[in-house]
N, C-alpha and C. Protein backbone atom coordinates (compact mmCIF):
# COMPACT_ATOMS: atom_id res chain seq x y z
N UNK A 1 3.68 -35.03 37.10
CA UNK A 1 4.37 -33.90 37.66
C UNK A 1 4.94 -32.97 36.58
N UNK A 2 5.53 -33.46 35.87
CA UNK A 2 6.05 -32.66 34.40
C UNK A 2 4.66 -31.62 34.24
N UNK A 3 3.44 -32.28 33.51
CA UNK A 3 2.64 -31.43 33.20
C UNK A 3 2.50 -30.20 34.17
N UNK A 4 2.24 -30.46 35.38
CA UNK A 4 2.26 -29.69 36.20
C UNK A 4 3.35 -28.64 36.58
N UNK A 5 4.60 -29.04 36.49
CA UNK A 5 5.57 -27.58 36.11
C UNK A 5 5.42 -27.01 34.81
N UNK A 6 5.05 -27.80 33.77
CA UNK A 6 5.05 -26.92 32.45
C UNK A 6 3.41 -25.96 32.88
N UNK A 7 2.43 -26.17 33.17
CA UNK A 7 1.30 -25.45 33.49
C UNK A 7 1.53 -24.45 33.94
N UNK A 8 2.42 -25.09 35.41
CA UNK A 8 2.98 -23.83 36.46
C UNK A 8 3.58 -22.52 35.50
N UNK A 9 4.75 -23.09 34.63
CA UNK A 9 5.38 -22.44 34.10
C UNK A 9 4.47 -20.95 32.79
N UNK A 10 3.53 -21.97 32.00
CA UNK A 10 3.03 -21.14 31.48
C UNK A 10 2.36 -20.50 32.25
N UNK A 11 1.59 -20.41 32.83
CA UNK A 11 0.62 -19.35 33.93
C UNK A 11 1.88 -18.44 34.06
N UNK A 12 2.55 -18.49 34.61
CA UNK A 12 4.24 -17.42 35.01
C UNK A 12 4.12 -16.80 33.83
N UNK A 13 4.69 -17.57 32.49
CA UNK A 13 4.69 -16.93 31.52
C UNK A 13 3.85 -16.01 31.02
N UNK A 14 2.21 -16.51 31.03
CA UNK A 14 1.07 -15.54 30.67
C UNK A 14 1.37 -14.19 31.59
N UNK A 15 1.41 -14.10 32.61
CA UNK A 15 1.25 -13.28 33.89
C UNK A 15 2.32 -12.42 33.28
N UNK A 16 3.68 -12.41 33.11
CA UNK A 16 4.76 -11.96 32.69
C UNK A 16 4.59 -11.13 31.34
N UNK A 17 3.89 -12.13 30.22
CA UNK A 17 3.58 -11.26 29.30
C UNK A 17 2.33 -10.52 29.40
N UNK A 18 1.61 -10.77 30.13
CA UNK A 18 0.67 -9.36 30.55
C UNK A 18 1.07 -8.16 31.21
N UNK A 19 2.04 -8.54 32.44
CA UNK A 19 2.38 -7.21 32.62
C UNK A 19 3.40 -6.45 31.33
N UNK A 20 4.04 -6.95 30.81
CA UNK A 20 4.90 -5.82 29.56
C UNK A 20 3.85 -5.59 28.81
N UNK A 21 2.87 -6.22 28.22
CA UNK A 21 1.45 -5.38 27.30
C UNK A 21 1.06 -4.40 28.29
N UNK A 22 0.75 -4.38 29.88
CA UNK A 22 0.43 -3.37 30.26
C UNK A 22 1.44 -2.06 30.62
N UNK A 23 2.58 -2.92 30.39
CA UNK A 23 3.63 -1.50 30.82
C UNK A 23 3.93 -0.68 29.26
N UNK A 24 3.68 -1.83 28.01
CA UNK A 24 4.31 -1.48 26.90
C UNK A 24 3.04 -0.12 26.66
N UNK A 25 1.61 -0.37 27.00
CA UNK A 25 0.52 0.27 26.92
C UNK A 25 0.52 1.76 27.71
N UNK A 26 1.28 1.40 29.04
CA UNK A 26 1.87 2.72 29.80
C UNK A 26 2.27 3.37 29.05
N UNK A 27 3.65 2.76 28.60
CA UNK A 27 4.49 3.89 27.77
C UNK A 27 4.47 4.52 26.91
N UNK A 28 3.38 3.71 26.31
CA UNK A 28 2.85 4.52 25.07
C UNK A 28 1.88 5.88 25.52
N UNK A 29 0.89 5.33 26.47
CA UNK A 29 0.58 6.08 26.58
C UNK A 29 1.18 7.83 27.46
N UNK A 30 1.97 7.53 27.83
CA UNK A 30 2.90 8.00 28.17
C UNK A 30 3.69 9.59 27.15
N UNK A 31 3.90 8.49 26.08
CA UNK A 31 4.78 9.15 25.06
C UNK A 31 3.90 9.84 24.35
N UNK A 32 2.38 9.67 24.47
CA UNK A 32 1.82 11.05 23.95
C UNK A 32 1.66 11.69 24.80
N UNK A 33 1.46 11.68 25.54
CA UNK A 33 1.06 12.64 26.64
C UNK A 33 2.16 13.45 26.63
N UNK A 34 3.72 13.23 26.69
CA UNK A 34 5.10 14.33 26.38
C UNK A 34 4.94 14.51 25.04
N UNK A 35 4.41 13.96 23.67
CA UNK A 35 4.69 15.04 22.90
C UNK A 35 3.44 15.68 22.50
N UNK A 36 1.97 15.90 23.32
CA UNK A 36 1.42 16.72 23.14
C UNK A 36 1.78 17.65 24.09
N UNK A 37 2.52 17.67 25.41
CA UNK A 37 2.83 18.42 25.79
C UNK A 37 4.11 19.46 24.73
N UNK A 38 4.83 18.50 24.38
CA UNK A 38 5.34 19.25 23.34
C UNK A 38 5.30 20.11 22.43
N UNK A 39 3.78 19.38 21.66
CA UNK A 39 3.46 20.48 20.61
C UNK A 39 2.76 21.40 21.27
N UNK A 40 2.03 21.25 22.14
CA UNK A 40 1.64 22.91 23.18
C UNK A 40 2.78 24.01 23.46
N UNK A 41 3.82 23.31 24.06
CA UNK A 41 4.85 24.19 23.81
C UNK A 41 5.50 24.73 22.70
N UNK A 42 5.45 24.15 22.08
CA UNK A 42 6.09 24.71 20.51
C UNK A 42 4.92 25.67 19.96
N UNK A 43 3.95 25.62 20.09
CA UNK A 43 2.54 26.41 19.87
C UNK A 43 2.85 27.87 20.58
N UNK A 44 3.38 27.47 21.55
CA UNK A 44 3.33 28.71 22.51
C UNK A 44 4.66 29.45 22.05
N UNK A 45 5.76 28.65 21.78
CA UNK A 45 6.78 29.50 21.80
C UNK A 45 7.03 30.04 20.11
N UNK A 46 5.45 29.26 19.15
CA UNK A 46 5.77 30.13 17.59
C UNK A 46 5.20 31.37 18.38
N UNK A 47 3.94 31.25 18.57
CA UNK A 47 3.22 32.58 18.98
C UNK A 47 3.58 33.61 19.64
N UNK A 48 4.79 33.27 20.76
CA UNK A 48 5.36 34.51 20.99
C UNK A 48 7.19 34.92 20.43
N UNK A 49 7.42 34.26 19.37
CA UNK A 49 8.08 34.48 18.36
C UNK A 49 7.01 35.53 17.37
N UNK A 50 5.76 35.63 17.07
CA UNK A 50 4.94 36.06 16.36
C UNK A 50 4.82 37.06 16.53
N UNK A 51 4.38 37.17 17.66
CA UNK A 51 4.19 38.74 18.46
C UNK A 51 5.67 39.92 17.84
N UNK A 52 5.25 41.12 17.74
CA UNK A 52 6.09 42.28 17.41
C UNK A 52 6.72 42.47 18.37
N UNK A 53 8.34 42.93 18.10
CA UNK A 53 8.79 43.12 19.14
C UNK A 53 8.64 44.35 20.05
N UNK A 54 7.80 45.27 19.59
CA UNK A 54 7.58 46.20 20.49
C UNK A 54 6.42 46.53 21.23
N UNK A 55 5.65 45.24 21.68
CA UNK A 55 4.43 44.37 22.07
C UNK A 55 4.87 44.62 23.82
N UNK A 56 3.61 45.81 24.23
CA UNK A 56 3.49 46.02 25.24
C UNK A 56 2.01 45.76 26.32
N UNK A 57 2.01 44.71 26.93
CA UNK A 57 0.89 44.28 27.20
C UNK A 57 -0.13 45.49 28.11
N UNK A 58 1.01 46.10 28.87
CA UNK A 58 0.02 47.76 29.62
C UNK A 58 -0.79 48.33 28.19
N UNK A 59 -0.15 48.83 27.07
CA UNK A 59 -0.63 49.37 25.84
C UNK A 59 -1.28 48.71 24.96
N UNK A 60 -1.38 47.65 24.69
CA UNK A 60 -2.38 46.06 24.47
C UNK A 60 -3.96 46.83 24.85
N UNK A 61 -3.63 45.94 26.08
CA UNK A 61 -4.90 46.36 27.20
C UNK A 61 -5.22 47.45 27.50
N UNK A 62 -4.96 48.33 27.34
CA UNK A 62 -5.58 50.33 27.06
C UNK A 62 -6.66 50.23 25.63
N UNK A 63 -5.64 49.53 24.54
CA UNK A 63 -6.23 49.51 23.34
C UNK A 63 -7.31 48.89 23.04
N UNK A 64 -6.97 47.36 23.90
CA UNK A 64 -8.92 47.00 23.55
C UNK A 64 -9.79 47.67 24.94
N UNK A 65 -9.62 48.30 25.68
CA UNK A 65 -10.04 48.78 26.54
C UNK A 65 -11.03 49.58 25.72
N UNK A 66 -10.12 50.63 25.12
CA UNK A 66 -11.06 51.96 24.34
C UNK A 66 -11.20 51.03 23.29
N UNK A 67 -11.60 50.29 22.57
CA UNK A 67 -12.64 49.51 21.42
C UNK A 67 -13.76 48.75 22.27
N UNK A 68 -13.41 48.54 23.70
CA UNK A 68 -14.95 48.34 24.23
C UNK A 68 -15.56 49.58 24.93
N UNK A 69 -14.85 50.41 24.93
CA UNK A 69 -15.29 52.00 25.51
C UNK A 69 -15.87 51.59 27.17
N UNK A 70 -14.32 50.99 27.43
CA UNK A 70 -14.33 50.62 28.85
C UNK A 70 -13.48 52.11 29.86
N UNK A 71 -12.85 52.50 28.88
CA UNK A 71 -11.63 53.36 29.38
C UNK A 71 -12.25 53.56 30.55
N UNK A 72 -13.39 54.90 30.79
CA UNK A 72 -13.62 55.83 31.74
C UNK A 72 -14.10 54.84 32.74
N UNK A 73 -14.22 53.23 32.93
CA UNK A 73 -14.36 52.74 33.84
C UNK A 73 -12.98 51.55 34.24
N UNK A 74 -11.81 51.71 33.54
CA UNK A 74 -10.90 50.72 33.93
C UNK A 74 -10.30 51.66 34.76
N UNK A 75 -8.80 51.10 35.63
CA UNK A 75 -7.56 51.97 35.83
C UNK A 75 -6.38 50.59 35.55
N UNK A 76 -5.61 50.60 35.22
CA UNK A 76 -4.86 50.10 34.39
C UNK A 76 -3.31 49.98 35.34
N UNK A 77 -2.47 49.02 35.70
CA UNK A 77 -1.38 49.40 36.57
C UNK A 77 -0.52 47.95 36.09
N UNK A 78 0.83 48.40 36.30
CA UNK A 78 1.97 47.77 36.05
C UNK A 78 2.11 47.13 36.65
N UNK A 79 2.44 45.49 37.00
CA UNK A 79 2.64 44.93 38.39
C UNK A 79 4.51 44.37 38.22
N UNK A 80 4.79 44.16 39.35
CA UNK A 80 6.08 43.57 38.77
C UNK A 80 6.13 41.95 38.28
N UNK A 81 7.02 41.91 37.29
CA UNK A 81 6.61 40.96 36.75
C UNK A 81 7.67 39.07 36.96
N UNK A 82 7.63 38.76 36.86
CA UNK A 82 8.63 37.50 36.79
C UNK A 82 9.82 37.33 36.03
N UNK A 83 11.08 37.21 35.44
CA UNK A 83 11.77 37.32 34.45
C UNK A 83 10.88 36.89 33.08
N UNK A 84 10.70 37.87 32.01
CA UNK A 84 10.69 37.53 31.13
C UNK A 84 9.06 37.47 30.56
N UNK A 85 8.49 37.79 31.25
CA UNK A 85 6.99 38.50 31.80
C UNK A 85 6.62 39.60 31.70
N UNK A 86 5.45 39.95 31.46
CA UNK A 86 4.55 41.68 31.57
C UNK A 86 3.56 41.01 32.42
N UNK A 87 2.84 41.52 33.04
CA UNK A 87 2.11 41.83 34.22
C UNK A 87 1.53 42.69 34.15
N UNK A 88 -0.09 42.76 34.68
CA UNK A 88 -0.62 44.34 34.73
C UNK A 88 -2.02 43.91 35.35
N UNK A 89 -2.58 44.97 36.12
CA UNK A 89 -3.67 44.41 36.72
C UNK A 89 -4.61 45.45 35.94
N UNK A 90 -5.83 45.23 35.79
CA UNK A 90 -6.76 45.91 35.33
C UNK A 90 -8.60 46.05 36.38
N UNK A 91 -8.40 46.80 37.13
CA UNK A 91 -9.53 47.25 37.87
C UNK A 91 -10.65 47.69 37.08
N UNK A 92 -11.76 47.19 36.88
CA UNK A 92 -12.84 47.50 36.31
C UNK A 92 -14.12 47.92 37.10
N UNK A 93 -15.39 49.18 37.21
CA UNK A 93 -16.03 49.23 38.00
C UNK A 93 -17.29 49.60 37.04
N UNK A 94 -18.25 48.84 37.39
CA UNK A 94 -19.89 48.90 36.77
C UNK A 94 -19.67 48.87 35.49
N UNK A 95 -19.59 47.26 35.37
CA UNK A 95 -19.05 46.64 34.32
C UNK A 95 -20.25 45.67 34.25
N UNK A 96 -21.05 45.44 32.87
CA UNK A 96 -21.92 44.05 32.57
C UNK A 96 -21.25 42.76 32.54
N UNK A 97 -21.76 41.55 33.09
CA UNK A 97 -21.09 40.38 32.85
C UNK A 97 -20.75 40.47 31.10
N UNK A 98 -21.80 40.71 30.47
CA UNK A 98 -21.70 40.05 28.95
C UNK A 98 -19.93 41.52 28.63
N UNK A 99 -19.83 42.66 28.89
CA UNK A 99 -18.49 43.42 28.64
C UNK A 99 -17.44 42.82 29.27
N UNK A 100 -18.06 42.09 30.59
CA UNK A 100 -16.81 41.28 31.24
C UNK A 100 -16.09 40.29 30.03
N UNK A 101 -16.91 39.50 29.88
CA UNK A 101 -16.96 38.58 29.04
C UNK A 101 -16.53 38.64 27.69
N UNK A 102 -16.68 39.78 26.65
CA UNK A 102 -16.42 40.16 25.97
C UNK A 102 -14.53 40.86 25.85
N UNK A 103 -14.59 41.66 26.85
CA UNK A 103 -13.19 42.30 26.96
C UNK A 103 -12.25 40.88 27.15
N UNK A 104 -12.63 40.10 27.84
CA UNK A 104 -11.78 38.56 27.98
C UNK A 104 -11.66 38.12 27.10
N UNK A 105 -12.61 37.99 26.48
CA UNK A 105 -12.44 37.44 25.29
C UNK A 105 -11.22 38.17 23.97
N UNK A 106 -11.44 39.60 23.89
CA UNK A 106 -10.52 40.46 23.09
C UNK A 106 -9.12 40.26 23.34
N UNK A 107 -9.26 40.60 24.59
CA UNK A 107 -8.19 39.91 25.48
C UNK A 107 -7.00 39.20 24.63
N UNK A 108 -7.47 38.00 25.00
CA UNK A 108 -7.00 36.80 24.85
C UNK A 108 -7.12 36.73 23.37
N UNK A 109 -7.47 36.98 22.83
CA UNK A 109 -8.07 36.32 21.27
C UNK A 109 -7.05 37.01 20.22
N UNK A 110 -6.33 37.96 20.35
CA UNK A 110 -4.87 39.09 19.55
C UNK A 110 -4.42 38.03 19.34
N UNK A 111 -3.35 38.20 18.80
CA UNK A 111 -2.43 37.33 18.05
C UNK A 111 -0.94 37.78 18.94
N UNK A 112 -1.06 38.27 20.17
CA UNK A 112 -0.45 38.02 21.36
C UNK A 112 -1.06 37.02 22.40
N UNK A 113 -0.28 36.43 23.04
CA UNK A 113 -0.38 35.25 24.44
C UNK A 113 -0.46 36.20 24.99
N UNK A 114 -1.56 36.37 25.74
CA UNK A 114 -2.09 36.97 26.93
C UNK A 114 -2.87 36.10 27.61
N UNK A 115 -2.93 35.67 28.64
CA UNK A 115 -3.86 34.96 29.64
C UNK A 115 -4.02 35.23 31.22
N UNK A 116 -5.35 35.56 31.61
CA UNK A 116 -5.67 36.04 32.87
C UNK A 116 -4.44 35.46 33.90
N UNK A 117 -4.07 35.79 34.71
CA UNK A 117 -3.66 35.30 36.15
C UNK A 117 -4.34 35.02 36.89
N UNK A 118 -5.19 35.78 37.13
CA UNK A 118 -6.10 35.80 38.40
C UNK A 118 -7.40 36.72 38.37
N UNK A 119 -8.01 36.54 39.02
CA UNK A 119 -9.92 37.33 38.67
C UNK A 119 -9.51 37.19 40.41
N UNK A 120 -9.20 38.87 40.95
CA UNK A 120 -9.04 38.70 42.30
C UNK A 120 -9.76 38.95 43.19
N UNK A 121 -11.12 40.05 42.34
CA UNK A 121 -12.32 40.57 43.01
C UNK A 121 -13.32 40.19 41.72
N UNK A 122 -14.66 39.88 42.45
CA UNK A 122 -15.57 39.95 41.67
C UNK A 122 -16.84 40.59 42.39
N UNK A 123 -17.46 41.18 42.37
CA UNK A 123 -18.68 41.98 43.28
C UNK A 123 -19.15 42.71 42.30
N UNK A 124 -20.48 42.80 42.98
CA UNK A 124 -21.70 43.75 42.90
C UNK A 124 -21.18 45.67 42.95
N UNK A 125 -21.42 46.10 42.25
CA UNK A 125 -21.07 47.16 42.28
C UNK A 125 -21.57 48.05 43.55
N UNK A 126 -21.76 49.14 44.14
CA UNK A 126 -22.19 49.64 45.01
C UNK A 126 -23.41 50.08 45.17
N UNK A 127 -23.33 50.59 43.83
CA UNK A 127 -24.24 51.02 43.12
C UNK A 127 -25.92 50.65 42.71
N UNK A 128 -25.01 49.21 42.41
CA UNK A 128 -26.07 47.95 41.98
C UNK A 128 -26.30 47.97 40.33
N UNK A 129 -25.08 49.20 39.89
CA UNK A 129 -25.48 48.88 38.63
C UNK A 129 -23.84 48.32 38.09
N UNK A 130 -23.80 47.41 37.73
CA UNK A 130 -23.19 46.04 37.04
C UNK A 130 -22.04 45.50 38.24
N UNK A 131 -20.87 44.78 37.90
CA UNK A 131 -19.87 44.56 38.51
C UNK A 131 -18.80 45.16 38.79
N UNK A 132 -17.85 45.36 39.75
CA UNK A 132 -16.77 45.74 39.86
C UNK A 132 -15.50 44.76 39.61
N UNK A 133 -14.77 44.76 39.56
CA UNK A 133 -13.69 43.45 39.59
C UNK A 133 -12.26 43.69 39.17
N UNK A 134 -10.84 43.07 39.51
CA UNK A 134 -10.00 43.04 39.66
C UNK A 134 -9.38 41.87 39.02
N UNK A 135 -8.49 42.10 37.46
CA UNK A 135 -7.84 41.02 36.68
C UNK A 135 -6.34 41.50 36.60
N UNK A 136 -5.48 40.38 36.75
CA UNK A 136 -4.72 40.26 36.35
C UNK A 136 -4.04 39.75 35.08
N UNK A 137 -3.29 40.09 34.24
CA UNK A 137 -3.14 39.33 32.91
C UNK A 137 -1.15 39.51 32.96
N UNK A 138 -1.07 38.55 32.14
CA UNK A 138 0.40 37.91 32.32
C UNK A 138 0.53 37.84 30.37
N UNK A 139 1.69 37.99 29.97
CA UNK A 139 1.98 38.05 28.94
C UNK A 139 3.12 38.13 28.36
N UNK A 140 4.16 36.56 27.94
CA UNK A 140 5.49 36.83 27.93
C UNK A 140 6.25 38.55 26.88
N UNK A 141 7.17 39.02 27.39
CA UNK A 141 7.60 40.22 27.18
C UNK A 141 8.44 39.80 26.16
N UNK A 142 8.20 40.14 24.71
CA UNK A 142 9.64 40.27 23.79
C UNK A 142 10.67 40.48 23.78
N UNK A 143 10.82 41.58 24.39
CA UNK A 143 11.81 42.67 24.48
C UNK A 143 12.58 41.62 25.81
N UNK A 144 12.03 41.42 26.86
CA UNK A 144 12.96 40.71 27.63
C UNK A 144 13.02 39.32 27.50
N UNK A 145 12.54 38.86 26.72
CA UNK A 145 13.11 37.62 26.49
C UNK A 145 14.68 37.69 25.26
N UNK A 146 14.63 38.62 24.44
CA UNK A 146 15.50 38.89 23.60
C UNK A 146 16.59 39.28 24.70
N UNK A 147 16.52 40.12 25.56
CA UNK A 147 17.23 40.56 26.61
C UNK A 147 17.79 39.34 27.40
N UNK A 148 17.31 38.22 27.85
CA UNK A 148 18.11 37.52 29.00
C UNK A 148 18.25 35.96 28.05
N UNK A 149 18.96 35.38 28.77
CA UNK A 149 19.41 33.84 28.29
C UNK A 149 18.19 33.02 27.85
């Protein structure tokens, strides 16, 4: 009988120390997962420390607009924005995928955080010659972040 509670006992024991290797394995894994979330954030908040403070994402997006000599086909509008946010939608009409593609890319690629919101239309032009489409882009605001808490 002895043997048999000490058996009992170790089996308990094994079982016991398997689950803390699997919880100790959780937590670890765990604890990268918050500090790569971390360093994403800290990524994000050098970069818009980086940005100039007189970094206007409407005037941004005009500018690579005319370096893809999109102008005479964008219209360009202010949206309201979230605290601490720029906002702006950009309507594009008989537009090539590859300029789509390209202007996104310009976009995003400054040495401002800019990233789409939303792609709210995408279609065939009327025409049939290229796409029409509807972006939104979001881009924390300097100026009001210096401005509020």
């Amino acid at each position: 009988p002895a043997g048999r509670i000490l058996a009992r006992e170790y089996r308990a024991t094994q079982k016991e120390l398997a689950a803390a290797q699997s919880g100790l394995a959780e937590a670890r894994a765990m604890r990268e997962v918050v500090l790569e979330q971390r360093k994403g954030a800290e990524l994000i908040a050098e970069r818009v420390r980086a940005g100039s403070g007189d970094f206007l994402l409407f005037n941004y997006a005009r500018t690579v607009l005319d370096q893809h000599g999109l102008t005479e086909r964008a219209r360009l509008q202010e949206r309201v924005a979230p605290p601490k946010l720029s906002l702006i939608t950009i309507d594009l009409n008989g537009i090539s995928l590859e300029e789509l593609i390209a202007l996104m890319s310009a976009l995003q690629d400054g040495k401002h955080l800019v990233s789409m919101e939303l792609l709210s239309s995408l279609e065939a032009a009327k025409d049939k010659k290229g796409l029409n489409c509807s972006i939104s882009l979001v881009a924390p605001d300097p100026d009001r972040l210096s401005r509020l808490p």
